[in-house]
C-alpha atoms as a PDB file:
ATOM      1  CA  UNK A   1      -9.128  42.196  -6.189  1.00  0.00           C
ATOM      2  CA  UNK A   2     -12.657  40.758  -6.967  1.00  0.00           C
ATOM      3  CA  UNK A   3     -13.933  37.359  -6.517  1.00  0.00           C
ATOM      4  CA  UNK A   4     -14.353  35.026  -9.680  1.00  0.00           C
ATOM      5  CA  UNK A   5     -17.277  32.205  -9.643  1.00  0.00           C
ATOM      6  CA  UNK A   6     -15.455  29.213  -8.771  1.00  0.00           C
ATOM      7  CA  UNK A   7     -13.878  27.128 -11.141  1.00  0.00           C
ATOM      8  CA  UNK A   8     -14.143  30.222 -13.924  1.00  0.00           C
ATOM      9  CA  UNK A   9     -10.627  30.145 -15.070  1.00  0.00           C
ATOM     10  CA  UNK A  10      -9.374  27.771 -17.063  1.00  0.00           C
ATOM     11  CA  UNK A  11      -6.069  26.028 -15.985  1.00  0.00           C
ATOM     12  CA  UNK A  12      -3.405  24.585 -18.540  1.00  0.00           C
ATOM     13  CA  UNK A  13       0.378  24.068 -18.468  1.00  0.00           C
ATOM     14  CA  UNK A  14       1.654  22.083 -21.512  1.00  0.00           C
ATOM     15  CA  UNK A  15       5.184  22.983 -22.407  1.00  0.00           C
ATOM     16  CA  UNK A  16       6.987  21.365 -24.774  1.00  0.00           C
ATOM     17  CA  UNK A  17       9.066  18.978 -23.128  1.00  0.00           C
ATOM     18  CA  UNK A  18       5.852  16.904 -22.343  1.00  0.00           C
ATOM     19  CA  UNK A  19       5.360  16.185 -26.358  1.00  0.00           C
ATOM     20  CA  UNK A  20       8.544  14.563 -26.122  1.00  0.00           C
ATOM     21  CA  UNK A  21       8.331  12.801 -23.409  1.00  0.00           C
ATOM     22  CA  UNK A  22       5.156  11.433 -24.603  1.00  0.00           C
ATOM     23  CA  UNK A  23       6.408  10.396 -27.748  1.00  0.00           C
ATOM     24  CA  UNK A  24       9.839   8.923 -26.050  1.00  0.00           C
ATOM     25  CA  UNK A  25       6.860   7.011 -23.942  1.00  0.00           C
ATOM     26  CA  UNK A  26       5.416   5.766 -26.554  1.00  0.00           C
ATOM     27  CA  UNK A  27       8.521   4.257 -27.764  1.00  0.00           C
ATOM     28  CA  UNK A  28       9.979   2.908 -24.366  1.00  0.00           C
ATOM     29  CA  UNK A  29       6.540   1.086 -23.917  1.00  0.00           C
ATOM     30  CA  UNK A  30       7.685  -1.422 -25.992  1.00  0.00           C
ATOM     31  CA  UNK A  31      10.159  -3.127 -24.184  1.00  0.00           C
ATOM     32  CA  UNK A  32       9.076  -2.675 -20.497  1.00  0.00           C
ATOM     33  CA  UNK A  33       7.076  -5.713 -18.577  1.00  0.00           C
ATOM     34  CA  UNK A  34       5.159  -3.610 -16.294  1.00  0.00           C
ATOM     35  CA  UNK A  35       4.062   0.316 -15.451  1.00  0.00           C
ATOM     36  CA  UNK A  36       4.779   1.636 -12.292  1.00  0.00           C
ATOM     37  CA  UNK A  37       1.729   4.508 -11.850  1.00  0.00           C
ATOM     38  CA  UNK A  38       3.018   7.176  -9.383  1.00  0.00           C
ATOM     39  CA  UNK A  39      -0.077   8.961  -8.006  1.00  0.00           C
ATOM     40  CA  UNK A  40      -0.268  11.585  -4.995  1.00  0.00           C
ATOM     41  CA  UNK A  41      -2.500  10.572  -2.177  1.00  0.00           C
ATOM     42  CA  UNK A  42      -4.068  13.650  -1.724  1.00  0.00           C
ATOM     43  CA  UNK A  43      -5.749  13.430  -5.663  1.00  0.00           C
ATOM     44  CA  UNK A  44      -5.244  10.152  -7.023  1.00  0.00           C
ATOM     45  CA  UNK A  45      -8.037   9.952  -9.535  1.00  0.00           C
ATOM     46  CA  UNK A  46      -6.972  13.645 -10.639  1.00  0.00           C
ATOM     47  CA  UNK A  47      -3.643  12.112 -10.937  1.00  0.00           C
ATOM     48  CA  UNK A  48      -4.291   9.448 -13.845  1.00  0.00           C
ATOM     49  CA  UNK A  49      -3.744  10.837 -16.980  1.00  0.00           C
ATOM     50  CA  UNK A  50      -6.043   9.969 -19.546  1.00  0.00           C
ATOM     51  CA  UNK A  51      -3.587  10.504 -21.838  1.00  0.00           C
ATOM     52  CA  UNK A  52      -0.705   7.773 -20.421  1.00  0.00           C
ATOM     53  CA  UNK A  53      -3.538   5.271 -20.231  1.00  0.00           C
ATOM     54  CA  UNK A  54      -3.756   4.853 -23.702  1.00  0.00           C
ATOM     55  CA  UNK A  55       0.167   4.353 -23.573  1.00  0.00           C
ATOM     56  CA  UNK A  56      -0.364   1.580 -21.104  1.00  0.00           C
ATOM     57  CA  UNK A  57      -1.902  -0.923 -23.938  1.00  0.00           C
ATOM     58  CA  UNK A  58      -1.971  -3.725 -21.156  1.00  0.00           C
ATOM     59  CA  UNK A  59       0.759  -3.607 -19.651  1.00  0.00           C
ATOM     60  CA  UNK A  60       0.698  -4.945 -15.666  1.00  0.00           C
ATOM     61  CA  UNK A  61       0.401  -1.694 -13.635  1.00  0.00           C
ATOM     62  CA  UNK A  62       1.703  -0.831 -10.107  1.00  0.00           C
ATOM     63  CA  UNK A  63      -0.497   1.619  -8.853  1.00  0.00           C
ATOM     64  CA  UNK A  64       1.685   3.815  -6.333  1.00  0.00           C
ATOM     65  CA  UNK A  65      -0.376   5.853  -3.750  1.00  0.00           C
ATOM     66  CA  UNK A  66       2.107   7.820  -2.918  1.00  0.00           C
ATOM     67  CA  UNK A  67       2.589  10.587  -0.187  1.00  0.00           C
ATOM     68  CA  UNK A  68       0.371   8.666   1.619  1.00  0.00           C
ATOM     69  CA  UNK A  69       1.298  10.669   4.868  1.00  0.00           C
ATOM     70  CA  UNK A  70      -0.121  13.798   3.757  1.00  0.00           C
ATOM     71  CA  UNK A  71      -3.372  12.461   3.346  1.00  0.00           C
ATOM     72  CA  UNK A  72      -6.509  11.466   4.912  1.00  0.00           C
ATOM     73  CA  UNK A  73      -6.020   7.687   6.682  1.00  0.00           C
ATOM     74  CA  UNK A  74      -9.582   6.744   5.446  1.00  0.00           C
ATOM     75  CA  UNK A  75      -9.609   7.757   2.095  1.00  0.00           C
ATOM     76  CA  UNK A  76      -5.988   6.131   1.191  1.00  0.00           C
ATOM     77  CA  UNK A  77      -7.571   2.931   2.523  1.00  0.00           C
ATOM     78  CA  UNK A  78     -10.395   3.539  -0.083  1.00  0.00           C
ATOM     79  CA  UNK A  79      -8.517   4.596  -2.849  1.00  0.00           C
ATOM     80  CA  UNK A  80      -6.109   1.711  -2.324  1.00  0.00           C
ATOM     81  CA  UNK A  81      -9.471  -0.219  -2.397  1.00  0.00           C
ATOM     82  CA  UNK A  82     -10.665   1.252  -5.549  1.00  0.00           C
ATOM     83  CA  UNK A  83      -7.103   0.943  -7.396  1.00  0.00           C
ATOM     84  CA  UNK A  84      -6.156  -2.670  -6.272  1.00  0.00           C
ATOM     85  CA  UNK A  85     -10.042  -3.485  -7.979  1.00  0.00           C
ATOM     86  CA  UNK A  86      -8.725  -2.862 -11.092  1.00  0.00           C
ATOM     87  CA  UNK A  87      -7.689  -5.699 -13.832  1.00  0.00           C
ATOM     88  CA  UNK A  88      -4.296  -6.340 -14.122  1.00  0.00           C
ATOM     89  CA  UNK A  89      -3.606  -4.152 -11.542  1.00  0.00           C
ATOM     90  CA  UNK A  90      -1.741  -3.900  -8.004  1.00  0.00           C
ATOM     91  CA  UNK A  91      -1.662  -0.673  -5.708  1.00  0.00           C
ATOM     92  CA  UNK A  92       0.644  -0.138  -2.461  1.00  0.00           C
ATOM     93  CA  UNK A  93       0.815   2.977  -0.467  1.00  0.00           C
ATOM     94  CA  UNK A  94       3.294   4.879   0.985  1.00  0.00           C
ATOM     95  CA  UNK A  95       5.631   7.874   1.471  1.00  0.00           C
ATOM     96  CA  UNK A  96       8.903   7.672  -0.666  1.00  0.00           C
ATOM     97  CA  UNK A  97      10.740  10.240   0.919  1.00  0.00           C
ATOM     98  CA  UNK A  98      10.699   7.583   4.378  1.00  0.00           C
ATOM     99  CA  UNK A  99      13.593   5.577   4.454  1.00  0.00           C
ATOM    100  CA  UNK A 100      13.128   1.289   3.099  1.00  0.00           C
ATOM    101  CA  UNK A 101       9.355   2.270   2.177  1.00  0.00           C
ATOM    102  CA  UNK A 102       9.717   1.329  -1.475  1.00  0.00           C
ATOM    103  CA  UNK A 103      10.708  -1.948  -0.548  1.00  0.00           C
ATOM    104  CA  UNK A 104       7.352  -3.075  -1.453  1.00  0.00           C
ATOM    105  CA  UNK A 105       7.178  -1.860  -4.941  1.00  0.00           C
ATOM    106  CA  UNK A 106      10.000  -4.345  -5.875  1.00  0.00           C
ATOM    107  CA  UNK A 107       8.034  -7.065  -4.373  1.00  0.00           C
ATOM    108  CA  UNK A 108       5.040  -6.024  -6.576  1.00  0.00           C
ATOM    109  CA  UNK A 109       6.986  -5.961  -9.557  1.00  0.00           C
ATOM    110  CA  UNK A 110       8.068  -9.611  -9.162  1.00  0.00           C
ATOM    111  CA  UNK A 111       4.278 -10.146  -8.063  1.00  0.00           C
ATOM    112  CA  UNK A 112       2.375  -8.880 -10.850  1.00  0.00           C
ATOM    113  CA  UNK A 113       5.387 -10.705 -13.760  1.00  0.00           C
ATOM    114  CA  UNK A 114       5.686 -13.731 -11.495  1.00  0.00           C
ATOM    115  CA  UNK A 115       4.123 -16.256 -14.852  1.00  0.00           C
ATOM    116  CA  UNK A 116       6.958 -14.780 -16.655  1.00  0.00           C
ATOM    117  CA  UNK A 117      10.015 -15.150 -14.232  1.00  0.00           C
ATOM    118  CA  UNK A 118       8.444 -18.782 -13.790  1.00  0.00           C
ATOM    119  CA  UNK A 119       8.511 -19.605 -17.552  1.00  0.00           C
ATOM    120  CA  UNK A 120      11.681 -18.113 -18.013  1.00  0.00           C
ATOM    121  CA  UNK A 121      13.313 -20.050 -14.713  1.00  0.00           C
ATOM    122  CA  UNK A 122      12.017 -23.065 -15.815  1.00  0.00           C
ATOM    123  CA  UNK A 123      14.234 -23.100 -18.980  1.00  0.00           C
ATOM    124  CA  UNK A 124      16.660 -21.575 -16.897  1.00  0.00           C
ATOM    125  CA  UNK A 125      17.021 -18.717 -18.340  1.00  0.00           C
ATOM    126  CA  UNK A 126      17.659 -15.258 -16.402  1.00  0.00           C
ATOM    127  CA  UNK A 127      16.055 -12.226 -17.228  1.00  0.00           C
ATOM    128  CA  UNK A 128      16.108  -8.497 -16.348  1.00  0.00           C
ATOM    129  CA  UNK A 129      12.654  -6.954 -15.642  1.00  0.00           C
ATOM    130  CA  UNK A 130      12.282  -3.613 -16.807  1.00  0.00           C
ATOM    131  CA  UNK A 131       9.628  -1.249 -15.675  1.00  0.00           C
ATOM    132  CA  UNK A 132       8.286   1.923 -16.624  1.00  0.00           C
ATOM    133  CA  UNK A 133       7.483   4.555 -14.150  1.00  0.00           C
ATOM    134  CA  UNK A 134       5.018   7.284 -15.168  1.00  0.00           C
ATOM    135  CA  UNK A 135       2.777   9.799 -13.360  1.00  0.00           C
ATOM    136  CA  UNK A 136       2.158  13.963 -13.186  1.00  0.00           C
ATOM    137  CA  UNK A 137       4.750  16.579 -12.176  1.00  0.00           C
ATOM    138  CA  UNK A 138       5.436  16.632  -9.061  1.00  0.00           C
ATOM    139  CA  UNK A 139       4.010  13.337  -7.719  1.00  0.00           C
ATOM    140  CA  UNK A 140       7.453  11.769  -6.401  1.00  0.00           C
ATOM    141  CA  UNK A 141       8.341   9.606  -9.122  1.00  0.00           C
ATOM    142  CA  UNK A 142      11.997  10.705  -8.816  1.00  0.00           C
ATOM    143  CA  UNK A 143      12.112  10.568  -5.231  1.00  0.00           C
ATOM    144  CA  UNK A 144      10.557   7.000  -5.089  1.00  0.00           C
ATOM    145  CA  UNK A 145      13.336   5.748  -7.832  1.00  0.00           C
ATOM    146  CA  UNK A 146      16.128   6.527  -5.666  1.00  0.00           C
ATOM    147  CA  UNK A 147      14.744   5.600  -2.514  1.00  0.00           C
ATOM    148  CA  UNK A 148      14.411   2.257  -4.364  1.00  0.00           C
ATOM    149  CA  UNK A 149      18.287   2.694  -5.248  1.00  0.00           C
ATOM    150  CA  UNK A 150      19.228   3.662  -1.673  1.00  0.00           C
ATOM    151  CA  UNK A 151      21.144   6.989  -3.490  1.00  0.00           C
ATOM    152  CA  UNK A 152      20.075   9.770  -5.301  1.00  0.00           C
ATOM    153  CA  UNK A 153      20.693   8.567  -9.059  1.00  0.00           C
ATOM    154  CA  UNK A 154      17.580  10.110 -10.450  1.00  0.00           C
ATOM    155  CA  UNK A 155      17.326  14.332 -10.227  1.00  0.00           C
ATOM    156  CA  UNK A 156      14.519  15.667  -7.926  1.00  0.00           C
ATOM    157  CA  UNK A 157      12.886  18.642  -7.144  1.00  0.00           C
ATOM    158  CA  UNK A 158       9.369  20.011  -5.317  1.00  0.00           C
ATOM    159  CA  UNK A 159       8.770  21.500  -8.225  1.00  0.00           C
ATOM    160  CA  UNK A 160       7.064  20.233 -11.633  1.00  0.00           C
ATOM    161  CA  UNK A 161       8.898  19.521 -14.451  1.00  0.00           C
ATOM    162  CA  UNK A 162      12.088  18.890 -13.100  1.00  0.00           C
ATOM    163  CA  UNK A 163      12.962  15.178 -15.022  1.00  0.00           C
ATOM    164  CA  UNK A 164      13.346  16.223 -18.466  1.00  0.00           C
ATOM    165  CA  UNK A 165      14.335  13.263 -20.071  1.00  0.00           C
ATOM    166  CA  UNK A 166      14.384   9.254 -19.494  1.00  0.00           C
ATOM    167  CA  UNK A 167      16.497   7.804 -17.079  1.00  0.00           C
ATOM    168  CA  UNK A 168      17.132   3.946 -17.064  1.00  0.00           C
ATOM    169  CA  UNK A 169      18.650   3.143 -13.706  1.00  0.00           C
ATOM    170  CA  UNK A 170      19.735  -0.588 -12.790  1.00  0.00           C
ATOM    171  CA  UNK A 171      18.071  -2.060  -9.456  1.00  0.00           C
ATOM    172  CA  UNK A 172      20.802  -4.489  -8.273  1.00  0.00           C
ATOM    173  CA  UNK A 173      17.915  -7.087  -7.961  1.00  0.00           C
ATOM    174  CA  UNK A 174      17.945  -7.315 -11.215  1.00  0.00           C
ATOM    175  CA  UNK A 175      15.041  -4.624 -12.046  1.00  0.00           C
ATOM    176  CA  UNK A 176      15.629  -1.466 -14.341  1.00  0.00           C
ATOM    177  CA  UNK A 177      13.641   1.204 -13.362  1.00  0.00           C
ATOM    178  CA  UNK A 178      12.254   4.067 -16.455  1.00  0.00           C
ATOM    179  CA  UNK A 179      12.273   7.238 -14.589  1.00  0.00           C
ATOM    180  CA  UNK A 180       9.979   9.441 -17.379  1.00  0.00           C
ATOM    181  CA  UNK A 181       9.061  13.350 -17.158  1.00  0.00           C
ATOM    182  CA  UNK A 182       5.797  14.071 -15.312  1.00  0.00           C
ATOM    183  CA  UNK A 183       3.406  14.503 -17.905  1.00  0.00           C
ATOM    184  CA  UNK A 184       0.019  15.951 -18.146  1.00  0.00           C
ATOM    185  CA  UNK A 185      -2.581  16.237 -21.075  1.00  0.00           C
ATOM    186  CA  UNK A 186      -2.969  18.897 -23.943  1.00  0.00           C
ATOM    187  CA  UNK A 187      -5.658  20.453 -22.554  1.00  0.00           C
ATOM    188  CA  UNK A 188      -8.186  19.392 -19.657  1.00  0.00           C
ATOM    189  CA  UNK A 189     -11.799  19.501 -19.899  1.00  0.00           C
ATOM    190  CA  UNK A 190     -12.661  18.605 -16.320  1.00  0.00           C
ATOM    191  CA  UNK A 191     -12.241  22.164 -13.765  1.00  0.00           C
ATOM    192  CA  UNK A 192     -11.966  19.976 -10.607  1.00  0.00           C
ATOM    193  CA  UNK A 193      -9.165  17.698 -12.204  1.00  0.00           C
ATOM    194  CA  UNK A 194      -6.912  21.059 -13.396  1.00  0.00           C
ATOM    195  CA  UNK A 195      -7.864  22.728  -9.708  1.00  0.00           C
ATOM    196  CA  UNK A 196      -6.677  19.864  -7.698  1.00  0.00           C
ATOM    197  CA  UNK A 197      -3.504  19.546  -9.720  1.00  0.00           C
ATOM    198  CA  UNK A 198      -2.978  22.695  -9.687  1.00  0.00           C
ATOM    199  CA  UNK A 199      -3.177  22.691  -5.615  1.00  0.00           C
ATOM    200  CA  UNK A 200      -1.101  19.620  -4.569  1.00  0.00           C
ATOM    201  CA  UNK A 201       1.924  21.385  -7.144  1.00  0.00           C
ATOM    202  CA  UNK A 202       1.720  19.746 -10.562  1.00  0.00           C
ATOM    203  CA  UNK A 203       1.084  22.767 -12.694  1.00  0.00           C
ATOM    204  CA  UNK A 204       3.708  25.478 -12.313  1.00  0.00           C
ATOM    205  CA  UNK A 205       3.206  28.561 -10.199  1.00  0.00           C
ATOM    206  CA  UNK A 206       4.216  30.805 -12.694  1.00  0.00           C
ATOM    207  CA  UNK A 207       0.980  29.969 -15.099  1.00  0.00           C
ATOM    208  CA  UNK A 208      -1.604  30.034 -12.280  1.00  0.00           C
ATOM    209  CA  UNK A 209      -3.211  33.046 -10.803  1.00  0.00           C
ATOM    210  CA  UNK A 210      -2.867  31.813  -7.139  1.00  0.00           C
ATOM    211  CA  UNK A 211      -4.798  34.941  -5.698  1.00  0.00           C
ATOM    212  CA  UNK A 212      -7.784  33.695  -7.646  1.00  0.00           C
ATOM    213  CA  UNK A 213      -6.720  30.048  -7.036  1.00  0.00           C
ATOM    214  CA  UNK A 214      -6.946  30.240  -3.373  1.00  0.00           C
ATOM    215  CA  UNK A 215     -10.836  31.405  -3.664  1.00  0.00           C
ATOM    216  CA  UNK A 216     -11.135  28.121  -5.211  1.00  0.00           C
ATOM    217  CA  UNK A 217      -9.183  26.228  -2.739  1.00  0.00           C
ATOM    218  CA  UNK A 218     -10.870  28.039   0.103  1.00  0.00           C
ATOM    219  CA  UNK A 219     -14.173  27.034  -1.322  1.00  0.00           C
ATOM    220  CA  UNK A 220     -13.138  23.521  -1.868  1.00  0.00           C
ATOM    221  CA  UNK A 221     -11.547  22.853   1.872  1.00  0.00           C
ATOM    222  CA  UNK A 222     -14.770  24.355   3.243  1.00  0.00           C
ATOM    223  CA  UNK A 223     -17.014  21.555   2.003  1.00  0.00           C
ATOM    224  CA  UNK A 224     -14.219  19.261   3.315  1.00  0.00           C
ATOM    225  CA  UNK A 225     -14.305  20.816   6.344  1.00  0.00           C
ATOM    226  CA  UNK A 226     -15.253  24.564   7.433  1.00  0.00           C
ATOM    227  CA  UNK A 227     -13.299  23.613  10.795  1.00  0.00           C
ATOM    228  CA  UNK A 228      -9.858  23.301   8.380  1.00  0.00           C
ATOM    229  CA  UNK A 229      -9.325  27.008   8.225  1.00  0.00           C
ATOM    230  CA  UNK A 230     -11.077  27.532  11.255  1.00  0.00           C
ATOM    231  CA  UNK A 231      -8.476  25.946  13.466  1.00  0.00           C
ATOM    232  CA  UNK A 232      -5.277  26.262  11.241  1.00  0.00           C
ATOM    233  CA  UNK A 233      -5.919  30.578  11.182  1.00  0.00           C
ATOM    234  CA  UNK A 234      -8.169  30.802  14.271  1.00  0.00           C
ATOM    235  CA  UNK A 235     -10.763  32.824  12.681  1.00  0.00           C
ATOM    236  CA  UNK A 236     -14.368  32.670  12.394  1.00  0.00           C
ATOM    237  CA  UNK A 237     -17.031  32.761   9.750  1.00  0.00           C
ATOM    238  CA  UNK A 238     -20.272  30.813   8.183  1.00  0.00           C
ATOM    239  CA  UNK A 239     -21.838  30.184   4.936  1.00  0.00           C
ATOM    240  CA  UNK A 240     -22.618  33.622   4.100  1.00  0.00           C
ATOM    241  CA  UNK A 241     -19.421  34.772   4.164  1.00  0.00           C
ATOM    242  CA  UNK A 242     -17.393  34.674   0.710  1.00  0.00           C
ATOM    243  CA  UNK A 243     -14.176  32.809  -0.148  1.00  0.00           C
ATOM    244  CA  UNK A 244     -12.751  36.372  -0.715  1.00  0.00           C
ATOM    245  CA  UNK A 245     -14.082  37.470   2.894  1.00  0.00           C
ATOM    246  CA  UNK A 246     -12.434  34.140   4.581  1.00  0.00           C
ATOM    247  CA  UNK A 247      -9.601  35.134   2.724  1.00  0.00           C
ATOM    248  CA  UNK A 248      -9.228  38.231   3.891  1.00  0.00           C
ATOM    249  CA  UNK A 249      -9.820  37.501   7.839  1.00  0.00           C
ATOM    250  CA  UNK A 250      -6.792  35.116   6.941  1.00  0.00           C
ATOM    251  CA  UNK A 251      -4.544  38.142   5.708  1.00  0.00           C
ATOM    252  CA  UNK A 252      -5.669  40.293   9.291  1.00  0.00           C
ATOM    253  CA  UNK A 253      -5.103  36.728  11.619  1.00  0.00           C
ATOM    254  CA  UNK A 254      -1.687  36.766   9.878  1.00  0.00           C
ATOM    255  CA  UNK A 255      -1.441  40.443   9.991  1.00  0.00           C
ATOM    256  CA  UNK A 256      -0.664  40.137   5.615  1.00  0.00           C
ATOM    257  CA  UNK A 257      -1.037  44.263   4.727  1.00  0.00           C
ATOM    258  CA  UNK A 258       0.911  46.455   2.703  1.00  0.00           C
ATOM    259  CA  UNK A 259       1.305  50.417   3.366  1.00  0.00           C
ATOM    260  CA  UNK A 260      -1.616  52.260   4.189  1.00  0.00           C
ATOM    261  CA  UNK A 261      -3.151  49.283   5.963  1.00  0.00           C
ATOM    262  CA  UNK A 262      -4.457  47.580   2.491  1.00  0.00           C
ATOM    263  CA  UNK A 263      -4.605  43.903   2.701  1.00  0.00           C
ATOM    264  CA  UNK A 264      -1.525  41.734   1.321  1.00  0.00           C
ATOM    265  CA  UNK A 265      -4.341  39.421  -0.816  1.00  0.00           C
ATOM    266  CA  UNK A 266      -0.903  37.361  -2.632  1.00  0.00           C
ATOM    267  CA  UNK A 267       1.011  36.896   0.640  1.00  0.00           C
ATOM    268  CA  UNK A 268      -2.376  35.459   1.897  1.00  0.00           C
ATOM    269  CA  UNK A 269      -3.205  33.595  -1.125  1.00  0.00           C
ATOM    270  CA  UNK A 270       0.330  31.801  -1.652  1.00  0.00           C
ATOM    271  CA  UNK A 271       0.543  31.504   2.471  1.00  0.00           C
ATOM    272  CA  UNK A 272      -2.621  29.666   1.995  1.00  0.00           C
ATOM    273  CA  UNK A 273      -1.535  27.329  -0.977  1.00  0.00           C
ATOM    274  CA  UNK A 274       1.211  26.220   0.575  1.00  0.00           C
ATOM    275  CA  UNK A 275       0.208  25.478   3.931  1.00  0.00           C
ATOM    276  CA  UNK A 276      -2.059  22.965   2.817  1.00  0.00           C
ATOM    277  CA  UNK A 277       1.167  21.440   0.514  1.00  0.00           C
ATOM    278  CA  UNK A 278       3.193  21.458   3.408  1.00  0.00           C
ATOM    279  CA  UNK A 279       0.027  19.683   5.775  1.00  0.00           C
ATOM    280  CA  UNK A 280      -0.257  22.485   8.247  1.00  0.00           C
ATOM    281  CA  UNK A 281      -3.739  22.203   7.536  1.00  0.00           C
ATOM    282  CA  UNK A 282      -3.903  18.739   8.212  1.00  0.00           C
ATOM    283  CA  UNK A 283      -4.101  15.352   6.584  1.00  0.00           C
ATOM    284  CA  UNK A 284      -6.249  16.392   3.570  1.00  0.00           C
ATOM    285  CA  UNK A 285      -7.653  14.466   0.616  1.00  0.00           C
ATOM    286  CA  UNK A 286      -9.467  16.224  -2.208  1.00  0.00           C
ATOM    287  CA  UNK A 287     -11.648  13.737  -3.822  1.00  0.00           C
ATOM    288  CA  UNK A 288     -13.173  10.326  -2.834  1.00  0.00           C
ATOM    289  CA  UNK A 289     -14.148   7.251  -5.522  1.00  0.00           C
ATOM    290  CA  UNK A 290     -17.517   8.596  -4.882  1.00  0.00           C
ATOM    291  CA  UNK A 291     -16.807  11.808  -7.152  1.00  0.00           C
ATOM    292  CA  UNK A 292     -15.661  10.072  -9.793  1.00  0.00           C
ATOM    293  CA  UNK A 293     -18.241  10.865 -11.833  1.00  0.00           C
ATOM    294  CA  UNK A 294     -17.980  14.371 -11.046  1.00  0.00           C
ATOM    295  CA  UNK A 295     -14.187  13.866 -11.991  1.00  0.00           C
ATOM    296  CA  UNK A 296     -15.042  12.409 -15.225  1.00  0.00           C
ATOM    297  CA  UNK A 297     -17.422  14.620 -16.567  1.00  0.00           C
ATOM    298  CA  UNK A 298     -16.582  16.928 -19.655  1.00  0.00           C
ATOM    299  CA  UNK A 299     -17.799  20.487 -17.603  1.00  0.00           C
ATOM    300  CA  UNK A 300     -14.410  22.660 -19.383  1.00  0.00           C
ATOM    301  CA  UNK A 301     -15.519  26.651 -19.253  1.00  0.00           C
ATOM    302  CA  UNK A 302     -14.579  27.480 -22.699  1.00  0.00           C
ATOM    303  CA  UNK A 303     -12.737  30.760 -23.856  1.00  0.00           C
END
């Protein structure tokens, strides 16, 4: 196994189902009064999809920071910051797989389309909100619409691509929730976007190369934090050490080897990945607003 430069392969996952959905979208758009933006804590700028923003056309948008718990206290205060700065725009956080946390989504709704309900209750007539939820595989949009429902009415999964197609489901307080697909974009031209997607779950294992992934996510936590790995695995190195050498101290703290005492680089590699998605590495956030710039910027490695 040898070491890639980081950020060397490309990542893309675009199957079919997404075209759809964005063109079903597209459609839907029409007749909903707000957007309810379902984005996971741990990369919420990574999480906006260029792509569903040009659906939005306007529309009063519920930013959801969602899976708050998983991520860094600070930073969800200053992406909540960042996202509640934003025109037409309201953001809550919070973790819908807790019990009565969504609570506060509803509220927003009514918030952000309270000169509506007022016009329409002063000619006393009753209406039926409708909003739109949208967001990448895998960020809890499903789990978030039936925690609103108090039963499971929409199909989840901790896996992308699970929702398939659009599910209206009736809020009894007179709000109908749009569950969509998670969708991403054609292709991405930003390596840090498709890398931190690709580590909080919303690109499918079975496209990535996790052995080389991990290098990349190894490289990535370390200028979080060298102490991350250092205290999760209880191994030691420094700065002139490699991602593939960190990696492998990982595989012999775990004891990860095949026959002939070889090193077990996947077993280390997805142990890795999926420590960090379960938070035994801690509370981890990948990007702050200050790197939005760096999140923004056109730096694709080209075939």
């Amino acid at each position: 196994m040898q070491e890639n430069e980081l950020y060397k392969t490309n990542i893309n996952w675009f199957p079919g189902h997404m075209t759809k959905a964005l063109r079903m979208m597209e459609k839907e758009i029409k007749i909903v009064d707000a957007i309810i933006y379902v984005l996971d804590s741990r990369a919420p700028f990574s999480c906006v999809n260029p792509k569903l923003n040009s659906l939005v056309n306007g529309k009063p948008i519920i930013y959801i920071l969602n899976k708050a718990d998983l991520a860094n206290e600070a930073l969800n205060k200053e992406w909540l910051a960042y996202f509640n700065s934003k025109q037409n725009a309201k953001c809550v956080m919070l973790s819908s797989v807790e019990s009565g946390s969504t609570k506060i989504i509803e509220s927003a709704v009514k918030e952000m389309l309270k000169p509506k309900i007022e016009k329409y209750k002063n000619k006393n007539i009753s209406i039926n909100l409708r909003a739109m939820v949208i967001g990448v595989p895998n960020s809890g949009k499903s789990t978030l619409i039936n925690n609103l429902c108090g039963k499971a009415k929409a199909i989840t999964g901790n896996k992308p691509g699970v929702t398939k197609g659009k599910q209206w489901v009736k809020i009894a307080s007179g709000l109908e929730i749009l569950d969509t697909p998670g969708t991403l974009w054609p292709a991405f031209d930003n390596n840090i976007v498709a890398h931190h997607l690709a580590y909080i779950g919303s690109i499918k294992e079975e496209v990535l190369d996790i052995p080389t992934l991990s290098l990349d996510f190894i490289n990535d936590v370390n200028r979080i934090d060298e102490n991350i790995l250092k205290n999760r695995y209880k191994i030691d190195f420094d700065k002139s050490n490699t991602a593939l050498e960190i990696l492998e101290k990982i595989c012999v703290a775990r004891g990860y080897k095949l026959k002939g005492d070889e090193l077990d680089y996947d077993r280390g590699a997805y142990a890795l990945i999926n420590d960090f998605k379960q938070t035994k590495l801690g509370r981890i956030t990948l990007e702050k607003v200050s790197d939005i710039k760096l999140l923004t910027k056109k730096d694709r490695v080209q075939k």
